[in-house]
C-alpha atoms as a PDB file:
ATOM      1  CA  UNK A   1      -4.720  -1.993  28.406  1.00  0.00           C
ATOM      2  CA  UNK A   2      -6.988   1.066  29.211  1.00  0.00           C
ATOM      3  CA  UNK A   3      -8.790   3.380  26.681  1.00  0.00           C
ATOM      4  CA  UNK A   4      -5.987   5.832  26.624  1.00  0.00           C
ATOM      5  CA  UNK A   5      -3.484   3.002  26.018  1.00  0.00           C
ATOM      6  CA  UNK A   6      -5.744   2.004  23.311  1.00  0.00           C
ATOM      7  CA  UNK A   7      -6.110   5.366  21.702  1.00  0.00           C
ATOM      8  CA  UNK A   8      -2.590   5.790  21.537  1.00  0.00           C
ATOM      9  CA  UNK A   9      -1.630   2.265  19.944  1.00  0.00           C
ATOM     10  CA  UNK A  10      -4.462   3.577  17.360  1.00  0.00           C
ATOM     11  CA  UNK A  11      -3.211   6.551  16.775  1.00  0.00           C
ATOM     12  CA  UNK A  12       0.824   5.347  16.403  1.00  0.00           C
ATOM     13  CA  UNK A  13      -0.099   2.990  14.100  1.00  0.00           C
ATOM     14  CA  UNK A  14      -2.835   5.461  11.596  1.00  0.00           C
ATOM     15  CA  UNK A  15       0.362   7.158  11.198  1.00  0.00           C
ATOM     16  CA  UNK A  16       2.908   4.632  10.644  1.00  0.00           C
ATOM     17  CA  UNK A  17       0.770   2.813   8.063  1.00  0.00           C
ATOM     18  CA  UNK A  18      -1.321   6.123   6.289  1.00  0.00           C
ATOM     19  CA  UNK A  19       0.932   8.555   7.556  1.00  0.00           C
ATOM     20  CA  UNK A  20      -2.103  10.158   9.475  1.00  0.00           C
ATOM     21  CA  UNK A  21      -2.389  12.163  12.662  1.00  0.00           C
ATOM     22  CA  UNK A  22      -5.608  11.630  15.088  1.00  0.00           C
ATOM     23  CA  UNK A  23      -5.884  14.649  17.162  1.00  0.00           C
ATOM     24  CA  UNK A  24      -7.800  13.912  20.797  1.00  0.00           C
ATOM     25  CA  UNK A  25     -11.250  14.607  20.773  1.00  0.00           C
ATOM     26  CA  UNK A  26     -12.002  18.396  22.071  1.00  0.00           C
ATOM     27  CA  UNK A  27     -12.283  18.976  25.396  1.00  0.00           C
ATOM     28  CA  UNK A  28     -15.517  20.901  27.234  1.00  0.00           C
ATOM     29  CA  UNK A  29     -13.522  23.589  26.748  1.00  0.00           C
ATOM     30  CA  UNK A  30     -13.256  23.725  23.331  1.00  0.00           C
ATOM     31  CA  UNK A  31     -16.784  24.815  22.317  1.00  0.00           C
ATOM     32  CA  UNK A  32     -17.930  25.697  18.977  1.00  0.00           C
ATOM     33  CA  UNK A  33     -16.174  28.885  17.300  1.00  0.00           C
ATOM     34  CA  UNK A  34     -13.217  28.798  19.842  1.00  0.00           C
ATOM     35  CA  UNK A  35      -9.489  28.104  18.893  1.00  0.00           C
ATOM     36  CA  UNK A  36      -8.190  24.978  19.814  1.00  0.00           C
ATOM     37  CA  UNK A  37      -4.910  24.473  21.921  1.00  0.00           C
ATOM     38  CA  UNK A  38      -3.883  21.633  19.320  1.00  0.00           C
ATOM     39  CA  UNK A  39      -1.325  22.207  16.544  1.00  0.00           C
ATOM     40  CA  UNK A  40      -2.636  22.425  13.354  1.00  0.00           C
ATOM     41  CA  UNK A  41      -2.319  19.096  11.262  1.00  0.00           C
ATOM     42  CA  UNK A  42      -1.433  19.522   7.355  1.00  0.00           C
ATOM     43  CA  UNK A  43      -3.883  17.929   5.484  1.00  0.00           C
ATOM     44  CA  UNK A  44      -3.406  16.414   2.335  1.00  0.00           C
ATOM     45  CA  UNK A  45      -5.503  14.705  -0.501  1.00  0.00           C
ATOM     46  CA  UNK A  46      -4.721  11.013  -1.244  1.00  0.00           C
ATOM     47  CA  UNK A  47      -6.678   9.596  -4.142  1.00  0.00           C
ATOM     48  CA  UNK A  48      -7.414   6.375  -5.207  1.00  0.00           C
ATOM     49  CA  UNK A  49      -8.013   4.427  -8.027  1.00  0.00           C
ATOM     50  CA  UNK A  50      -8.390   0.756  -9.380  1.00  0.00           C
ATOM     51  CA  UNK A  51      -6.317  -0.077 -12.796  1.00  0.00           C
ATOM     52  CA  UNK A  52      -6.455  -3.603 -14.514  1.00  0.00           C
ATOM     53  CA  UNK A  53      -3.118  -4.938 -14.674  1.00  0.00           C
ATOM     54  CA  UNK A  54      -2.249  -8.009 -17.247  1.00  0.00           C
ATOM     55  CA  UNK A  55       0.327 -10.425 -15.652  1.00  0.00           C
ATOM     56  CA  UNK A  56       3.204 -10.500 -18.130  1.00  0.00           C
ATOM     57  CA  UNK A  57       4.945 -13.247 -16.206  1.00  0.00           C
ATOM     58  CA  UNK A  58       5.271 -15.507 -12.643  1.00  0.00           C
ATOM     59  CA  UNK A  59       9.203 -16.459 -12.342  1.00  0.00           C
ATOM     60  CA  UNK A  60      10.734 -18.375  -9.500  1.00  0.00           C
ATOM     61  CA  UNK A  61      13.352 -15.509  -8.130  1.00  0.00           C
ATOM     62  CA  UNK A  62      16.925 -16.234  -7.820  1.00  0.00           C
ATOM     63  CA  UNK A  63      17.321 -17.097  -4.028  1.00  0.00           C
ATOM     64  CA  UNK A  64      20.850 -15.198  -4.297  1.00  0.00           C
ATOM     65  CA  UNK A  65      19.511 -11.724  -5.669  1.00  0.00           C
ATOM     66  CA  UNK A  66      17.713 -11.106  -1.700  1.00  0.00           C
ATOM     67  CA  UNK A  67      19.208 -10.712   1.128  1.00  0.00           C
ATOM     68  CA  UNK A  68      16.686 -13.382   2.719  1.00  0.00           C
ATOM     69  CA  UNK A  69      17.583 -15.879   0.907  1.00  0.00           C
ATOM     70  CA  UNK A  70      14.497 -17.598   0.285  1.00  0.00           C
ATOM     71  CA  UNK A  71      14.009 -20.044  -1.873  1.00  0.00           C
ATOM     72  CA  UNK A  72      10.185 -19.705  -2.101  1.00  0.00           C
ATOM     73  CA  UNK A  73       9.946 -16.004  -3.392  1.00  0.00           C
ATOM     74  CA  UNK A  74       8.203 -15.743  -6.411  1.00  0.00           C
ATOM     75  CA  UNK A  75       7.975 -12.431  -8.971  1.00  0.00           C
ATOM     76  CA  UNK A  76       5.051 -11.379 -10.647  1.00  0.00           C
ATOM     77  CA  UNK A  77       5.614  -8.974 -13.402  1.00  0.00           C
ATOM     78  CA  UNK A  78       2.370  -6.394 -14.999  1.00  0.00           C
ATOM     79  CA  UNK A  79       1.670  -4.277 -17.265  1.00  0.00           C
ATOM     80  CA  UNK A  80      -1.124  -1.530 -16.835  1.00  0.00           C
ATOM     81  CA  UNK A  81      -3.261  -0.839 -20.153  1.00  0.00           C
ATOM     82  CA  UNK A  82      -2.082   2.991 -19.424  1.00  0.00           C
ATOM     83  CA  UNK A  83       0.622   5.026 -17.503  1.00  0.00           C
ATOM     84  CA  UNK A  84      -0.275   5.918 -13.917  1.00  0.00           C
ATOM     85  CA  UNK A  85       0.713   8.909 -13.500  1.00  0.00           C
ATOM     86  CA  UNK A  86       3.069  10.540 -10.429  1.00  0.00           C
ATOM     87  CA  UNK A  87       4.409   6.660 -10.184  1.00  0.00           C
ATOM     88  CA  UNK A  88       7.158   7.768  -8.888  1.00  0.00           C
ATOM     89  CA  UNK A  89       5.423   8.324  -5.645  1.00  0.00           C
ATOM     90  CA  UNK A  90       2.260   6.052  -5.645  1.00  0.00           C
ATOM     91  CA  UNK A  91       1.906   3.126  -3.709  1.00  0.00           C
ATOM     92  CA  UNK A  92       0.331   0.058  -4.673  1.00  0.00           C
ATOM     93  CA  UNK A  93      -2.235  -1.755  -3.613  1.00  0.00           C
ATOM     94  CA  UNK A  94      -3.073  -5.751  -4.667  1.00  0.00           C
ATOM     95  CA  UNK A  95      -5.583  -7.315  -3.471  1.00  0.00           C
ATOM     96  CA  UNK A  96      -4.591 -10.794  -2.341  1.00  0.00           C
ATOM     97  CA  UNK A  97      -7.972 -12.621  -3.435  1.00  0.00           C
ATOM     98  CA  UNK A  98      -6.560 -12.039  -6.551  1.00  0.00           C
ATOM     99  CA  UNK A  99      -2.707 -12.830  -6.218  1.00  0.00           C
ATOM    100  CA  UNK A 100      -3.682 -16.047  -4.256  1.00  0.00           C
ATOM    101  CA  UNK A 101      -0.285 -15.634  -2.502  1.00  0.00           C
ATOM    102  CA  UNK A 102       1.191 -14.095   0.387  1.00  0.00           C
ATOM    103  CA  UNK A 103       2.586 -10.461  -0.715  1.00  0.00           C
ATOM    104  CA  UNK A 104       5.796  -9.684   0.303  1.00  0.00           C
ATOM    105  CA  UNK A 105       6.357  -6.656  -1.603  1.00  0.00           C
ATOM    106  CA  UNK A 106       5.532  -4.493  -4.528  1.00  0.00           C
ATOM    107  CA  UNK A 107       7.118  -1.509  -6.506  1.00  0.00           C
ATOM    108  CA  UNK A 108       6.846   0.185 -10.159  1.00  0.00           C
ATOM    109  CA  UNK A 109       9.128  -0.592 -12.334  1.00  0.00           C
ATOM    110  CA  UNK A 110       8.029   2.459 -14.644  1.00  0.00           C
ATOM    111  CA  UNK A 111       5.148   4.174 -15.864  1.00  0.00           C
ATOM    112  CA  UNK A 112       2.660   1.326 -16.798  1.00  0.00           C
ATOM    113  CA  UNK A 113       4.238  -1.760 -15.018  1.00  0.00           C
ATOM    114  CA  UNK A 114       5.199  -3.173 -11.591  1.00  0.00           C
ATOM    115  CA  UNK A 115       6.504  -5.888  -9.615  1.00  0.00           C
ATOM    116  CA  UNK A 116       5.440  -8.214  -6.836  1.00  0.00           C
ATOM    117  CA  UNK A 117       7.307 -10.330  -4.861  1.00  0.00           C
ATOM    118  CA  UNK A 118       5.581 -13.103  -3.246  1.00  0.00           C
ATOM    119  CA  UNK A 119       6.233 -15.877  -0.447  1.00  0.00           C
ATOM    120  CA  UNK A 120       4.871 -19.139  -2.806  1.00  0.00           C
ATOM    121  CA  UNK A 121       3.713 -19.199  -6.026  1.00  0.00           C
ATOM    122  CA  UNK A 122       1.178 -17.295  -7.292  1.00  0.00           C
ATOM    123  CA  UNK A 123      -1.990 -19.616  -9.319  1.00  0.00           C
ATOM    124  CA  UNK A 124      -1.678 -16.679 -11.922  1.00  0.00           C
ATOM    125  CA  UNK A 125      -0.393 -16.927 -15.585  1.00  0.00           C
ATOM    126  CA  UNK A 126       0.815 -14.775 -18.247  1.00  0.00           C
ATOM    127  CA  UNK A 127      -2.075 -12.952 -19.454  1.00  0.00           C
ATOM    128  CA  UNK A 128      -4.629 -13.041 -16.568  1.00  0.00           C
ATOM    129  CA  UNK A 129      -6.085  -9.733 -15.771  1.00  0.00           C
ATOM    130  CA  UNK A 130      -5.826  -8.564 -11.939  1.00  0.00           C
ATOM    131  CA  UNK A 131      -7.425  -5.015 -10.317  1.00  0.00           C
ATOM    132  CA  UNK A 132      -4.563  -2.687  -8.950  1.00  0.00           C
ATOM    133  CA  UNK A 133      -5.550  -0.135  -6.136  1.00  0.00           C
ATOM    134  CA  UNK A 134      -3.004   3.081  -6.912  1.00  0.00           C
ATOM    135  CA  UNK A 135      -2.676   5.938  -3.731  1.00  0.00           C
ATOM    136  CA  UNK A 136      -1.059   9.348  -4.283  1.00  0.00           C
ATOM    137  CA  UNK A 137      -1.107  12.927  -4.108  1.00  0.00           C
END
């Protein structure tokens, strides 16, 4: 795989997972001051910030309620001290030092509380405290 192979795996996958577009560097052309033949990229302002979330409760999931079927899927349920707001549209972040499980998904389920699936149970109980990353606009 050659540098311009590489580059464009890098680039494909910036955008798939942040939904970011790398532009190629500027050519010898493209001095200081001049207009550049590339299309101008929107940019937009993602913030970030870390919430504690208290675990409210670790079930086993009901194998029949996914359409996997799998019979080691665990849900963690928490609850956020305060609402995050625009949670309609943030994304969540765990960390998995703390979940001590493989993450298989995770979604809001309002204002101040999501919910994690995970592929094995999690070590964590009702009550532990766990840091939250939240991204959005």
């Amino acid at each position: 795989m050659g540098p311009k192979d590489q580059n464009l795996r890098i680039g494909i996958l910036s955008e798939r997972l942040f939904g970011l577009r790398l532009l190629p560097p500027a050519g010898p052309s493209e001095g200081a001051g001049e207009r550049s033949n590339h299309p101008e990229v929107p940019m937009r302002t993602v913030s970030v910030r870390t919430y504690k979330a208290k675990i409210e409760e670790n079930s086993k999931e009901d194998p029949a309620s996914e359409p996997d079927k799998d019979r080691n899927t665990w849900l963690l349920v928490a609850k956020f001290a305060e609402d995050v707001p625009n949670w309609e549209t943030a994304q969540l972040d765990l960390l998995p030092a703390e979940i001590g499980a493989e993450l298989v998904e995770c979604s809001f389920s309002g204002p101040d509380t999501f919910t994690a699936r995970t592929h094995s149970q999690s070590p964590l109980r009702k009550g532990d405290v766990i840091h939250v990353n939240v991204r959005g606009e």
